[in-house]
C-alpha atoms as a PDB file:
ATOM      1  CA  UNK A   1      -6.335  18.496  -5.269  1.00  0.00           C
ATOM      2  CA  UNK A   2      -6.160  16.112  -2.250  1.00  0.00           C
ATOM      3  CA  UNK A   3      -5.871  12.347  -2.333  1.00  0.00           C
ATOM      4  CA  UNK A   4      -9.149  10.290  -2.516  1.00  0.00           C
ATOM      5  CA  UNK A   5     -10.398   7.109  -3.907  1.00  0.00           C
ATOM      6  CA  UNK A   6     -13.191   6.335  -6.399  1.00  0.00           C
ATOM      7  CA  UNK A   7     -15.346   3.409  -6.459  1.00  0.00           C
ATOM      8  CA  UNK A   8     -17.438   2.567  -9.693  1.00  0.00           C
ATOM      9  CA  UNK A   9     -19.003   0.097 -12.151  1.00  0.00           C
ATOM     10  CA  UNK A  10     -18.900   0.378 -15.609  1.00  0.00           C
ATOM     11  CA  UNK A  11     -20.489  -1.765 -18.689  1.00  0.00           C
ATOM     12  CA  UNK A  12     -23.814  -1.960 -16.648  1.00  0.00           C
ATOM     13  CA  UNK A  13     -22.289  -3.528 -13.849  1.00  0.00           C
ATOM     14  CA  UNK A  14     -20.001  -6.576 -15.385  1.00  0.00           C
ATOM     15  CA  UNK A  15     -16.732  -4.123 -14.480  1.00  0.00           C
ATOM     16  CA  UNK A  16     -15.861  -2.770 -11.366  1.00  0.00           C
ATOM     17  CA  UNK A  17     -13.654  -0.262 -11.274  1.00  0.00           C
ATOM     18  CA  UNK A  18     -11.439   1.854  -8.449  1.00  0.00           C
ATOM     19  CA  UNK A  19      -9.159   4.979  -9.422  1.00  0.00           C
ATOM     20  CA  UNK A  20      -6.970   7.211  -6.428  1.00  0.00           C
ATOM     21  CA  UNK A  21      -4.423   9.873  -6.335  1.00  0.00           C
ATOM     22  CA  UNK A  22      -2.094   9.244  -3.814  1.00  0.00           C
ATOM     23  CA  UNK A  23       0.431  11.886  -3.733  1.00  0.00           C
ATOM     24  CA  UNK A  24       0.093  13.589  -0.369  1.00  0.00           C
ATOM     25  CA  UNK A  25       0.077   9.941   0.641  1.00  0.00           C
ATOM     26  CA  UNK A  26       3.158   8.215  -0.879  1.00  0.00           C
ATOM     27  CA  UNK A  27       4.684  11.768   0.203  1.00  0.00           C
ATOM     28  CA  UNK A  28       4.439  11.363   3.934  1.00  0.00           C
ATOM     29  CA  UNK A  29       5.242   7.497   3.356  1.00  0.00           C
ATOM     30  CA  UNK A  30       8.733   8.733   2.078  1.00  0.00           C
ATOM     31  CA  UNK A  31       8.890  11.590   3.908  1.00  0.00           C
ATOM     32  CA  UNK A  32       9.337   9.618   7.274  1.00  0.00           C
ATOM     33  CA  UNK A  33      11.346   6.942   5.845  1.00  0.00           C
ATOM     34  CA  UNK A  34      13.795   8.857   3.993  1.00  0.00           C
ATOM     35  CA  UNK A  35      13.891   6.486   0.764  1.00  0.00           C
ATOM     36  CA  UNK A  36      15.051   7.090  -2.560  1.00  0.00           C
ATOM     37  CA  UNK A  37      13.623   7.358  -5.699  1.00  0.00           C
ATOM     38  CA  UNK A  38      13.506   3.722  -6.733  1.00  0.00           C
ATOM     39  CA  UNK A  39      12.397   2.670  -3.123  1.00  0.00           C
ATOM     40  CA  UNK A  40      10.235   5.694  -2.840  1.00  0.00           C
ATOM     41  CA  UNK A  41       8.535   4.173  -6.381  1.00  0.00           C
ATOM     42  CA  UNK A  42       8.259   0.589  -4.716  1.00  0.00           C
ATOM     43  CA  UNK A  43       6.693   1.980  -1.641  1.00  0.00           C
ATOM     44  CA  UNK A  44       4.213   4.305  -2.894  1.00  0.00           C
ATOM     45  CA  UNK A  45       2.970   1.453  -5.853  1.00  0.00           C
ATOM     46  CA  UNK A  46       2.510  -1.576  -2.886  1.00  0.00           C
ATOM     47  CA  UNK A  47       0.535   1.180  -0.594  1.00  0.00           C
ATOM     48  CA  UNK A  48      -1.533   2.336  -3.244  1.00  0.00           C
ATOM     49  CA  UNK A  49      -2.376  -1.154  -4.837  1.00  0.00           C
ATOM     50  CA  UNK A  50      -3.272  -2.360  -0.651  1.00  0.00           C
ATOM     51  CA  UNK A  51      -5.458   0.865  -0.350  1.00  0.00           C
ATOM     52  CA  UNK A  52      -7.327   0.370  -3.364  1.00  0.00           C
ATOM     53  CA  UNK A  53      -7.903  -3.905  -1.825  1.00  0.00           C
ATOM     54  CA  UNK A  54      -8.731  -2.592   1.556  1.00  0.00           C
ATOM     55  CA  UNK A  55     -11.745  -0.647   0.322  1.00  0.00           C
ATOM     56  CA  UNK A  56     -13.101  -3.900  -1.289  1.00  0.00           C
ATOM     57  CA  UNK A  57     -13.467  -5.122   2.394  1.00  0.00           C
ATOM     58  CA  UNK A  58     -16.705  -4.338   4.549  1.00  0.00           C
ATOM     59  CA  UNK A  59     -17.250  -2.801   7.609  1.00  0.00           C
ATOM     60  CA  UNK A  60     -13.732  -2.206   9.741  1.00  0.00           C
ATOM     61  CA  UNK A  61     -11.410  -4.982   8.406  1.00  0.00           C
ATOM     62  CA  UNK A  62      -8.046  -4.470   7.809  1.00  0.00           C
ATOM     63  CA  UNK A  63      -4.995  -6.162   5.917  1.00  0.00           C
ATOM     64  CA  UNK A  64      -1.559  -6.268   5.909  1.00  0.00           C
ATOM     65  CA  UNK A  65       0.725  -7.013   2.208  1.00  0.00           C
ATOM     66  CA  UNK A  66       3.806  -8.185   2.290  1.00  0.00           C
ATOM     67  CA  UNK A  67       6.519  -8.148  -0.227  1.00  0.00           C
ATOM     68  CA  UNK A  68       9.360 -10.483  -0.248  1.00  0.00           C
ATOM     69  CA  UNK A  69      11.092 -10.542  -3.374  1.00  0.00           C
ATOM     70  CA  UNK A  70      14.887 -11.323  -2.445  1.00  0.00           C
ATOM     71  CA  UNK A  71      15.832  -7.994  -4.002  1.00  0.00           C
ATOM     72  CA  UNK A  72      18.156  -5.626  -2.269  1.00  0.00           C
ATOM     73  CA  UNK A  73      15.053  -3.637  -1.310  1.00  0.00           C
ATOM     74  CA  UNK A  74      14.317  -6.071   1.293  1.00  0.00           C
ATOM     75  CA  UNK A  75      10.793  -6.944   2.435  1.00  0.00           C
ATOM     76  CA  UNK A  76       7.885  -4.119   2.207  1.00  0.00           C
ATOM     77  CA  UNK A  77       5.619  -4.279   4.593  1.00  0.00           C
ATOM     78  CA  UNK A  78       1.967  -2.059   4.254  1.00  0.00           C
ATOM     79  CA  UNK A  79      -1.148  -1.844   6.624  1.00  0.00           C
ATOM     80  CA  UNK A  80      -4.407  -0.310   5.081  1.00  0.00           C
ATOM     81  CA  UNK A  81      -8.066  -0.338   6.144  1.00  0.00           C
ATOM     82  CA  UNK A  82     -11.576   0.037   4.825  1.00  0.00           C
ATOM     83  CA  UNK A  83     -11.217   4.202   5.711  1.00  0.00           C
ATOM     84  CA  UNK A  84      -8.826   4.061   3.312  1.00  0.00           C
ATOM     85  CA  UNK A  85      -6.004   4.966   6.039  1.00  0.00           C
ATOM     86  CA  UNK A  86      -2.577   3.306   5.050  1.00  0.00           C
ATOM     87  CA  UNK A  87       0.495   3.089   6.388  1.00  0.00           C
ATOM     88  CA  UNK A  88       4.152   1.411   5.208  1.00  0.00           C
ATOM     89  CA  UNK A  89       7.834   0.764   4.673  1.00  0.00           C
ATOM     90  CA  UNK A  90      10.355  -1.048   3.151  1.00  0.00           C
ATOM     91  CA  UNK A  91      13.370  -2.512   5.383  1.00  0.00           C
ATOM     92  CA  UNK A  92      16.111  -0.787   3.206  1.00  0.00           C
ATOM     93  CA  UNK A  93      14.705   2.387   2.143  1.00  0.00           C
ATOM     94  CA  UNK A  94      18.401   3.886   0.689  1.00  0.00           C
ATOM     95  CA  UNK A  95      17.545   1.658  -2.359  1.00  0.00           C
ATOM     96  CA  UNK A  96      18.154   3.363  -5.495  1.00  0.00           C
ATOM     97  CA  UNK A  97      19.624   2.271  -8.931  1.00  0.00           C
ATOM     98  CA  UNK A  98      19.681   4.046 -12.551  1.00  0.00           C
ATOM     99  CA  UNK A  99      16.501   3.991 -15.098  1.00  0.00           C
ATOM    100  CA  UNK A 100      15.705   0.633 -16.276  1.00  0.00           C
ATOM    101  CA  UNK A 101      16.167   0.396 -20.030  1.00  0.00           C
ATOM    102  CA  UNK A 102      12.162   1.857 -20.499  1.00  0.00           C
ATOM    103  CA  UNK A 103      13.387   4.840 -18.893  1.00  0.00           C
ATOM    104  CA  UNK A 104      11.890   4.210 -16.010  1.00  0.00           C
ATOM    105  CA  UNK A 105      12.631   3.566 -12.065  1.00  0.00           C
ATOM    106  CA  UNK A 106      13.934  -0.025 -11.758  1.00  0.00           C
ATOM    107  CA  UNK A 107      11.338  -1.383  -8.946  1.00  0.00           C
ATOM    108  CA  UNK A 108      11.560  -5.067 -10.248  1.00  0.00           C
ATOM    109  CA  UNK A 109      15.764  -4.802  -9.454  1.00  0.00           C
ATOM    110  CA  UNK A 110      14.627  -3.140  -6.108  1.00  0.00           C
ATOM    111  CA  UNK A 111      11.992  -5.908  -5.223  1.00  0.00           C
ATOM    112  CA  UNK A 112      13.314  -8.711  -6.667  1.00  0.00           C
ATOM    113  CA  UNK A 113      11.393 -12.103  -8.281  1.00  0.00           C
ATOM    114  CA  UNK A 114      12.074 -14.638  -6.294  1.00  0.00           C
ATOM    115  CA  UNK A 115       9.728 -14.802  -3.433  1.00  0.00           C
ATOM    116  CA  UNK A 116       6.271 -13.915  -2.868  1.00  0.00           C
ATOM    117  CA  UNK A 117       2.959 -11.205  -2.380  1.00  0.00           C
ATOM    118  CA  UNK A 118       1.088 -12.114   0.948  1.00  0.00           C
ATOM    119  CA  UNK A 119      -1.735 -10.923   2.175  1.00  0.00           C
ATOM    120  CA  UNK A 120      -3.507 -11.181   5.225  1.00  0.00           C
ATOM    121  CA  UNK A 121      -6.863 -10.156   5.762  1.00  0.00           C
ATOM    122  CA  UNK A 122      -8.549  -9.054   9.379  1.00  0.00           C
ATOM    123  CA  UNK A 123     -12.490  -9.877   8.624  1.00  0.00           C
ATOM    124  CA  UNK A 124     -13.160 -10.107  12.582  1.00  0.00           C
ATOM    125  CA  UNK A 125     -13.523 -13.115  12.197  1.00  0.00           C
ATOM    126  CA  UNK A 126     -11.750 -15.928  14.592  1.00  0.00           C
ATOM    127  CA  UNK A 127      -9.858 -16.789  11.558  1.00  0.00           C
ATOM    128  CA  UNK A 128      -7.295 -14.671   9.148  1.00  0.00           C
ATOM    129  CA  UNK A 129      -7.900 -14.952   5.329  1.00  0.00           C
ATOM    130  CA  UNK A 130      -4.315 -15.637   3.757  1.00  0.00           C
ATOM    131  CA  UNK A 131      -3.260 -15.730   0.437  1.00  0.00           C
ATOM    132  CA  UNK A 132       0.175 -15.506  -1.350  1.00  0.00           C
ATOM    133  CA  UNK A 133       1.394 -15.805  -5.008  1.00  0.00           C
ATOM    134  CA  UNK A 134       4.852 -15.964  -6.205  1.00  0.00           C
ATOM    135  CA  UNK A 135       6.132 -12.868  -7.656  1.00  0.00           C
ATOM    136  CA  UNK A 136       5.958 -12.789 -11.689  1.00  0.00           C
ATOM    137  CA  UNK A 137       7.647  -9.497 -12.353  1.00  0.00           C
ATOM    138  CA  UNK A 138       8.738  -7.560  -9.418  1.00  0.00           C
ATOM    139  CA  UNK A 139       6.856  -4.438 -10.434  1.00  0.00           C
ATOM    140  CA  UNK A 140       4.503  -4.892  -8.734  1.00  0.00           C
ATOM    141  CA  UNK A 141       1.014  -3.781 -10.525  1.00  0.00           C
ATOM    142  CA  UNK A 142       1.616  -7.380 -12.659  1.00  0.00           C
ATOM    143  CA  UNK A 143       2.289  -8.908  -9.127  1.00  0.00           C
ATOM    144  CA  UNK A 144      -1.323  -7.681  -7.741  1.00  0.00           C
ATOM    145  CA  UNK A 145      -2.470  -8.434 -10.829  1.00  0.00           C
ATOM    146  CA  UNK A 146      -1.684 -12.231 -10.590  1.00  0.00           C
ATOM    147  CA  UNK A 147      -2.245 -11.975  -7.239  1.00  0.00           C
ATOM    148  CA  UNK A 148      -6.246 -10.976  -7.569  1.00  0.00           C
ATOM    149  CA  UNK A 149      -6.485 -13.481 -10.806  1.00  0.00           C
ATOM    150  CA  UNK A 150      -4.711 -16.361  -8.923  1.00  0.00           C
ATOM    151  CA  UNK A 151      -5.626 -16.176  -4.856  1.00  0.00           C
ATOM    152  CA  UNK A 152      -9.161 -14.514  -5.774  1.00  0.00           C
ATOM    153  CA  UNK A 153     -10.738 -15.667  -8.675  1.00  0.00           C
ATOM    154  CA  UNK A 154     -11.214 -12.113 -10.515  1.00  0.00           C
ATOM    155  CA  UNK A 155      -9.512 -11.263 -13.413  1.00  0.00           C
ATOM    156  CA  UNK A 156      -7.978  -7.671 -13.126  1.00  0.00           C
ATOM    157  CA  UNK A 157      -6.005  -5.494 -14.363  1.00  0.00           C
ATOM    158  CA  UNK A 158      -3.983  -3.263 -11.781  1.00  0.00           C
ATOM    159  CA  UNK A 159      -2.060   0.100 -12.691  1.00  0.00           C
ATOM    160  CA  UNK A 160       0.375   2.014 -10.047  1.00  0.00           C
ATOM    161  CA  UNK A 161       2.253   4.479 -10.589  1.00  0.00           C
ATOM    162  CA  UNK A 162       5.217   7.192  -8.861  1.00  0.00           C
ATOM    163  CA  UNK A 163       6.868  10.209 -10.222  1.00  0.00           C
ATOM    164  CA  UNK A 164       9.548  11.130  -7.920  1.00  0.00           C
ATOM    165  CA  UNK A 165      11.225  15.121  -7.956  1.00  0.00           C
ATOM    166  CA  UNK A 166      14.987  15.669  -8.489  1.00  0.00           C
ATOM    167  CA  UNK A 167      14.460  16.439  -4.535  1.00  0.00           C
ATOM    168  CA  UNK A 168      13.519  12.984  -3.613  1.00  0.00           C
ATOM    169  CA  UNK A 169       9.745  14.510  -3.009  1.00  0.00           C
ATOM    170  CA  UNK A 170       7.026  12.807  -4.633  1.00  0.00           C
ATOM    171  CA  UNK A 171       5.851  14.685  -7.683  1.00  0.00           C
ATOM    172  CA  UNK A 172       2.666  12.218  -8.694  1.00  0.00           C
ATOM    173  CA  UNK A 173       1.117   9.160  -7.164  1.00  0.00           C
ATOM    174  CA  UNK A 174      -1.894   7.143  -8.752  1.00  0.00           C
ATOM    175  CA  UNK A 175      -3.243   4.038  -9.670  1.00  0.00           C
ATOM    176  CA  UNK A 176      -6.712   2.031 -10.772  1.00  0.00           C
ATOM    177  CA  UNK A 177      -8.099  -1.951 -10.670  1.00  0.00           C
ATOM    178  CA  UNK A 178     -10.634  -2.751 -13.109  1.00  0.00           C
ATOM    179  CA  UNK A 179     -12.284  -6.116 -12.439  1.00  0.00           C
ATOM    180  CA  UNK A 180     -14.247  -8.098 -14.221  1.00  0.00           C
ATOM    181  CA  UNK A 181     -17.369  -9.604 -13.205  1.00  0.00           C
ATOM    182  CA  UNK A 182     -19.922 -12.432 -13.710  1.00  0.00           C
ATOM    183  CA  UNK A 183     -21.073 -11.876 -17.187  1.00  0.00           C
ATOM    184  CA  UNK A 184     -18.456  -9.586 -18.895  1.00  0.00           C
ATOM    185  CA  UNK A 185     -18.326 -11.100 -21.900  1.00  0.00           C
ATOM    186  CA  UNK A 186     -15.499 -10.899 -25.133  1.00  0.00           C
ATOM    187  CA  UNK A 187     -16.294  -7.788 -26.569  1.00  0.00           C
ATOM    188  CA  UNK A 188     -16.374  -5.772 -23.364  1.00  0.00           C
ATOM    189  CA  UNK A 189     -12.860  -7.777 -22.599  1.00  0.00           C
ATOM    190  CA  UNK A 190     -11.566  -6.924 -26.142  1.00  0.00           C
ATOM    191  CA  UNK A 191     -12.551  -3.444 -25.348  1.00  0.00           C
ATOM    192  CA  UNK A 192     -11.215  -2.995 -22.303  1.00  0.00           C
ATOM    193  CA  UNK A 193      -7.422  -4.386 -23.503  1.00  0.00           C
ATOM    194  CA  UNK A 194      -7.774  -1.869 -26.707  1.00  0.00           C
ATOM    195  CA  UNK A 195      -7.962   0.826 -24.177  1.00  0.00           C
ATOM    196  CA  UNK A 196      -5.655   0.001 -22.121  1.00  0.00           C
ATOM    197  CA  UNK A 197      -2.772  -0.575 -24.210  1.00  0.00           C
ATOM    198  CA  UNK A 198      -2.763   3.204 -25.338  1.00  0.00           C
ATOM    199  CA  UNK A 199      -3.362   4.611 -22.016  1.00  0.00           C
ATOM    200  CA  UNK A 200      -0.589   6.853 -21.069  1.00  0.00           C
ATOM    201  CA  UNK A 201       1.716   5.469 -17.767  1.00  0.00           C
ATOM    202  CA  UNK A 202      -0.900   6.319 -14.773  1.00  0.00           C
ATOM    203  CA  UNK A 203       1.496   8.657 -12.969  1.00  0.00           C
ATOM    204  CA  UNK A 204       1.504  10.674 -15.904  1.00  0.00           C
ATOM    205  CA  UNK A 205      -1.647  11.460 -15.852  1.00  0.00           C
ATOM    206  CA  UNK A 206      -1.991  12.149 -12.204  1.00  0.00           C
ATOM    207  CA  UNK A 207       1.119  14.747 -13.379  1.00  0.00           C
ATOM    208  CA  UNK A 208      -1.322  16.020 -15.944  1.00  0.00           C
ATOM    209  CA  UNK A 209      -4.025  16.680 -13.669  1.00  0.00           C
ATOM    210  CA  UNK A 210      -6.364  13.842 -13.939  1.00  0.00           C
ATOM    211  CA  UNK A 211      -8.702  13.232 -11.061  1.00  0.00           C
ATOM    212  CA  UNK A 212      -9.748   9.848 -10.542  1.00  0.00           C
ATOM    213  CA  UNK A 213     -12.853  10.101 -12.109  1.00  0.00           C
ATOM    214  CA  UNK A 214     -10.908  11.235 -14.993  1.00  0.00           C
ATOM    215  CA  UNK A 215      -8.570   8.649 -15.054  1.00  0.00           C
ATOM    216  CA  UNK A 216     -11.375   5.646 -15.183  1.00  0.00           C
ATOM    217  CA  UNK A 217     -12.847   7.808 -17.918  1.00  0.00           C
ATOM    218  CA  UNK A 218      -9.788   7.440 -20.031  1.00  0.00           C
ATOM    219  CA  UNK A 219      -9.434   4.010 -19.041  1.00  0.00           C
ATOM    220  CA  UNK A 220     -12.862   2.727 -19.945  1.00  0.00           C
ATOM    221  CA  UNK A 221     -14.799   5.753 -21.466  1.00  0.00           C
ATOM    222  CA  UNK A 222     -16.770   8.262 -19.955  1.00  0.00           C
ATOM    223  CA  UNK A 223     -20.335   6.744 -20.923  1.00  0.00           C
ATOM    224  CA  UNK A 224     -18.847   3.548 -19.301  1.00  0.00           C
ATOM    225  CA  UNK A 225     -18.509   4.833 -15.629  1.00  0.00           C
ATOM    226  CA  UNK A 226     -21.075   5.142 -12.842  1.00  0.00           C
ATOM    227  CA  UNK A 227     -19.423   6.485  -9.987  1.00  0.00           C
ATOM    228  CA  UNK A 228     -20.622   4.972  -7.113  1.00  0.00           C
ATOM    229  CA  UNK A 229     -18.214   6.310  -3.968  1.00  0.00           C
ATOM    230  CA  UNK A 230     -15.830   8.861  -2.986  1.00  0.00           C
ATOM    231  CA  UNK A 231     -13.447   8.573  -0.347  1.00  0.00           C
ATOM    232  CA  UNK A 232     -10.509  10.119   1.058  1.00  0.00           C
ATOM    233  CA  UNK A 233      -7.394   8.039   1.882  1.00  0.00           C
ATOM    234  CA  UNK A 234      -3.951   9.229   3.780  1.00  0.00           C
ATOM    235  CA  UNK A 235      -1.559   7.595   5.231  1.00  0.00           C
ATOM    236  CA  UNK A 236      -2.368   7.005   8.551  1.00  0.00           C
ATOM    237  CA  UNK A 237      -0.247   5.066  11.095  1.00  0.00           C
ATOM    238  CA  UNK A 238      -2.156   3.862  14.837  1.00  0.00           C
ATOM    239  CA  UNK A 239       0.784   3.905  16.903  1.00  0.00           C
ATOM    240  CA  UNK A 240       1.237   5.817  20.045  1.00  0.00           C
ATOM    241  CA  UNK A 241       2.921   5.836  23.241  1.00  0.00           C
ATOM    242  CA  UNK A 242       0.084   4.506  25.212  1.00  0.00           C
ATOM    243  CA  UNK A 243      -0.053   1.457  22.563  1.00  0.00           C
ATOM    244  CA  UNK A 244       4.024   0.852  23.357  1.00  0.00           C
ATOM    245  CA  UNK A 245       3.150   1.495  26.899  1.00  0.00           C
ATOM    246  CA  UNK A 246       0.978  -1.708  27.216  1.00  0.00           C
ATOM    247  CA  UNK A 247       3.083  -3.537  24.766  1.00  0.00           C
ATOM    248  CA  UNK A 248       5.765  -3.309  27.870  1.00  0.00           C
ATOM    249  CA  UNK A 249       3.602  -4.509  30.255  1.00  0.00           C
ATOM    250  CA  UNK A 250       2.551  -7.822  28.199  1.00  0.00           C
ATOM    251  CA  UNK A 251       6.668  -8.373  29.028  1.00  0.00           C
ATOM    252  CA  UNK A 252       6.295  -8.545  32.395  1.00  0.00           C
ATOM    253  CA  UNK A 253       7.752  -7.873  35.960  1.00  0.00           C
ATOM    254  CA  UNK A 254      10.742  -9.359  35.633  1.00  0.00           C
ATOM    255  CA  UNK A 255      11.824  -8.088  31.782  1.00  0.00           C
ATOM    256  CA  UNK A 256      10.368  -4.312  32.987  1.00  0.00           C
ATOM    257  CA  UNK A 257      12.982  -4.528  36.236  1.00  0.00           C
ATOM    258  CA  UNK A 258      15.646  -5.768  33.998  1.00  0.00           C
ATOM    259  CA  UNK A 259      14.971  -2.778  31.843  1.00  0.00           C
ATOM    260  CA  UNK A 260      14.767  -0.191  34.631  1.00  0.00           C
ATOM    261  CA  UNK A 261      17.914  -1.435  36.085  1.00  0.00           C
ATOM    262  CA  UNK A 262      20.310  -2.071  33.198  1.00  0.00           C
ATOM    263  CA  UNK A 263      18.906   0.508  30.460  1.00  0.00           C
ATOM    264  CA  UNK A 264      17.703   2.623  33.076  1.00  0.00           C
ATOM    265  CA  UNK A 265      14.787   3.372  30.769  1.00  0.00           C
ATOM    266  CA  UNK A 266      13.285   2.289  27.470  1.00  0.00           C
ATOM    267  CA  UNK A 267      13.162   3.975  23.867  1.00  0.00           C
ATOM    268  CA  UNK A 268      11.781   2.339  20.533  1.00  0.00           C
ATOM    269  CA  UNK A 269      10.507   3.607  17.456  1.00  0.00           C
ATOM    270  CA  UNK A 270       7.792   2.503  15.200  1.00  0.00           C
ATOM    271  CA  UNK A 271       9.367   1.144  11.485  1.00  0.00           C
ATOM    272  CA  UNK A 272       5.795   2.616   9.741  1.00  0.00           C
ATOM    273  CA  UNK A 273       5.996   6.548  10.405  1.00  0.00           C
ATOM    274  CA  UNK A 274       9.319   6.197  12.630  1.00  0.00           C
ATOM    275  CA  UNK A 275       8.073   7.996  15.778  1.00  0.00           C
ATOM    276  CA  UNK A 276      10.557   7.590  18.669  1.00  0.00           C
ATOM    277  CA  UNK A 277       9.097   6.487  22.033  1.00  0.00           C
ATOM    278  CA  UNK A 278      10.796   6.949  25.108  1.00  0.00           C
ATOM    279  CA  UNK A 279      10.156   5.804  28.744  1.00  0.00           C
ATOM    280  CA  UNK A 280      11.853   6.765  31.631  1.00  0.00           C
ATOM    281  CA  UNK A 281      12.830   4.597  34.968  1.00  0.00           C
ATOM    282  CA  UNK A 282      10.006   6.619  36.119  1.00  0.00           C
ATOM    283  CA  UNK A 283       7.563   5.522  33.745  1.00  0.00           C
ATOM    284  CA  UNK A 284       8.688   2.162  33.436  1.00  0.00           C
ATOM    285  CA  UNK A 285       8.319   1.667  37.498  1.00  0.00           C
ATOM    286  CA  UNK A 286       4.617   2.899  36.551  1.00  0.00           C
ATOM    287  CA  UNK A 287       4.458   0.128  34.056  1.00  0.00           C
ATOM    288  CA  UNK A 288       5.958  -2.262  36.230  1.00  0.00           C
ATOM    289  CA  UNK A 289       3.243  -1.939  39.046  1.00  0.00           C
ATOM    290  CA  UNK A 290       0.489  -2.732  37.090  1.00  0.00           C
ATOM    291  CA  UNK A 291       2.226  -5.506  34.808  1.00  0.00           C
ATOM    292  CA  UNK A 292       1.967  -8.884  36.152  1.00  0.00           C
END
């Protein structure tokens, strides 16, 4: 089963609901950042939490989340879009401690508590939308939790989740929002938390098989859900040498001849899908003519 997305209402409307597997996803993620396991788990829940916010935006807006937690982990940074194409890393991805005392990876140690969850939203409009919370637990589905409750008005409740193989690979990646809306009223709340405090963790039941559609049946019963969109998501990253190649010129004459002469040539890599660029005197001279 590939990775895709789910969009759906449920109680007539007064929920909305989203549901993915991400494991081919979180996979590449760690793949080309080499993290471990409890980075790898930190990673793949902020990427799959911003995919499932960018698909709440319209037409081709974008956003960027980022985490800043003071933890050893460092900051995470993540890019997604409404075609559900994501891409992200963390700035010390050899982060990796022992199972917390659930059992599980410790991605509050990782992360941290003292700092903040940012987000920035591309509308194409003049102006950004910005809004940031302070973290509340460092594990980040509570944090986007608060975060949607606090900078957005809509309750929530957000589940991510990573399984990671003795091998470092990812062996499960999933997660769901349910929001309420306008008019959800107590007993559809009171229904909602039953359920969800005897779900089983979400990454087990991606490792179980679940599709998405599955999963928000579980979550909120099957009579519940009207699925309303399907989408497939990856992780996708937009850089490329012609997109370093004008980022040189914006430095100008002088910087590009300083380059040519004491460097000899130019070579940078991209910190989302760590692609090395490299330019030689040759192509920097190129550069150099048409920069101003």
């Amino acid at each position: 089963m590939g990775d895709y997305l789910i969009k759906a209402t449920c109680y007539e409307g007064k929920v909305r609901a989203y549901a993915l597997v991400a494991t081919d996803m979180v996979n590449e993620a760690v793949r080309r950042q080499g993290t471990w396991p409890t980075a790898s788990a930190a990673l793949g829940r902020s990427m799959m939490a911003s995919t499932m916010m960018a698909t709440m935006l319209k037409g081709d807006a974008k956003l960027t989340v980022k985490i800043e937690g003071g933890g050893p982990i460092g900051a995470i940074i993540v890019d997604s879009n409404t075609k559900g194409e994501t891409r992200g890393y963390v700035t010390n991805p050899q982060t990796h401690f022992d199972l917390n005392a659930q059992g599980k990876l410790d991605v509050a140690r990782a992360v941290g508590t003292n700092g903040y969850l940012s987000v920035v939203k591309d509308l194409g409009l003049k102006e950004h939308f910005t809004g940031s919370v302070p973290l509340v637990s460092g594990e980040l589905g509570e944090d986007f939790t608060y975060y949607f409750a606090s900078s957005e008005q809509t309750p929530s409740s957000v589940g991510v989740g990573v399984l990671v193989n003795p091998d470092n690979t990812i062996l499960a990646a999933g997660g769901f929002v349910i929001q309420l809306m306008p008019g959800a009223d107590n007993q559809i709340i009171d229904e909602i938390e039953k359920r969800l405090s005897s779900i089983p963790p979400v990454s087990k039941m991606v490792e179980s098989g679940l599709t998405p559609e599955e999963m928000l049946h579980t979550l909120l019963g099957e009579n519940n859900v009207k699925i309303l969109e399907e989408m497939q998501i990856s992780f996708s990253c937009q850089c490329s040498k012609e997109r370093v190649a004008n980022a040189i010129i914006t430095l100008g004459k002088e910087e590009i001849r300083e380059m040519i002469e004491e460097d000899g040539g130019a070579e940078t890599q991209c910190h989302f899908c760590n692609e090395v660029y490299r330019f030689s005197a040759k192509d920097l001279e190129e550069l150099y003519a048409v920069s101003k």
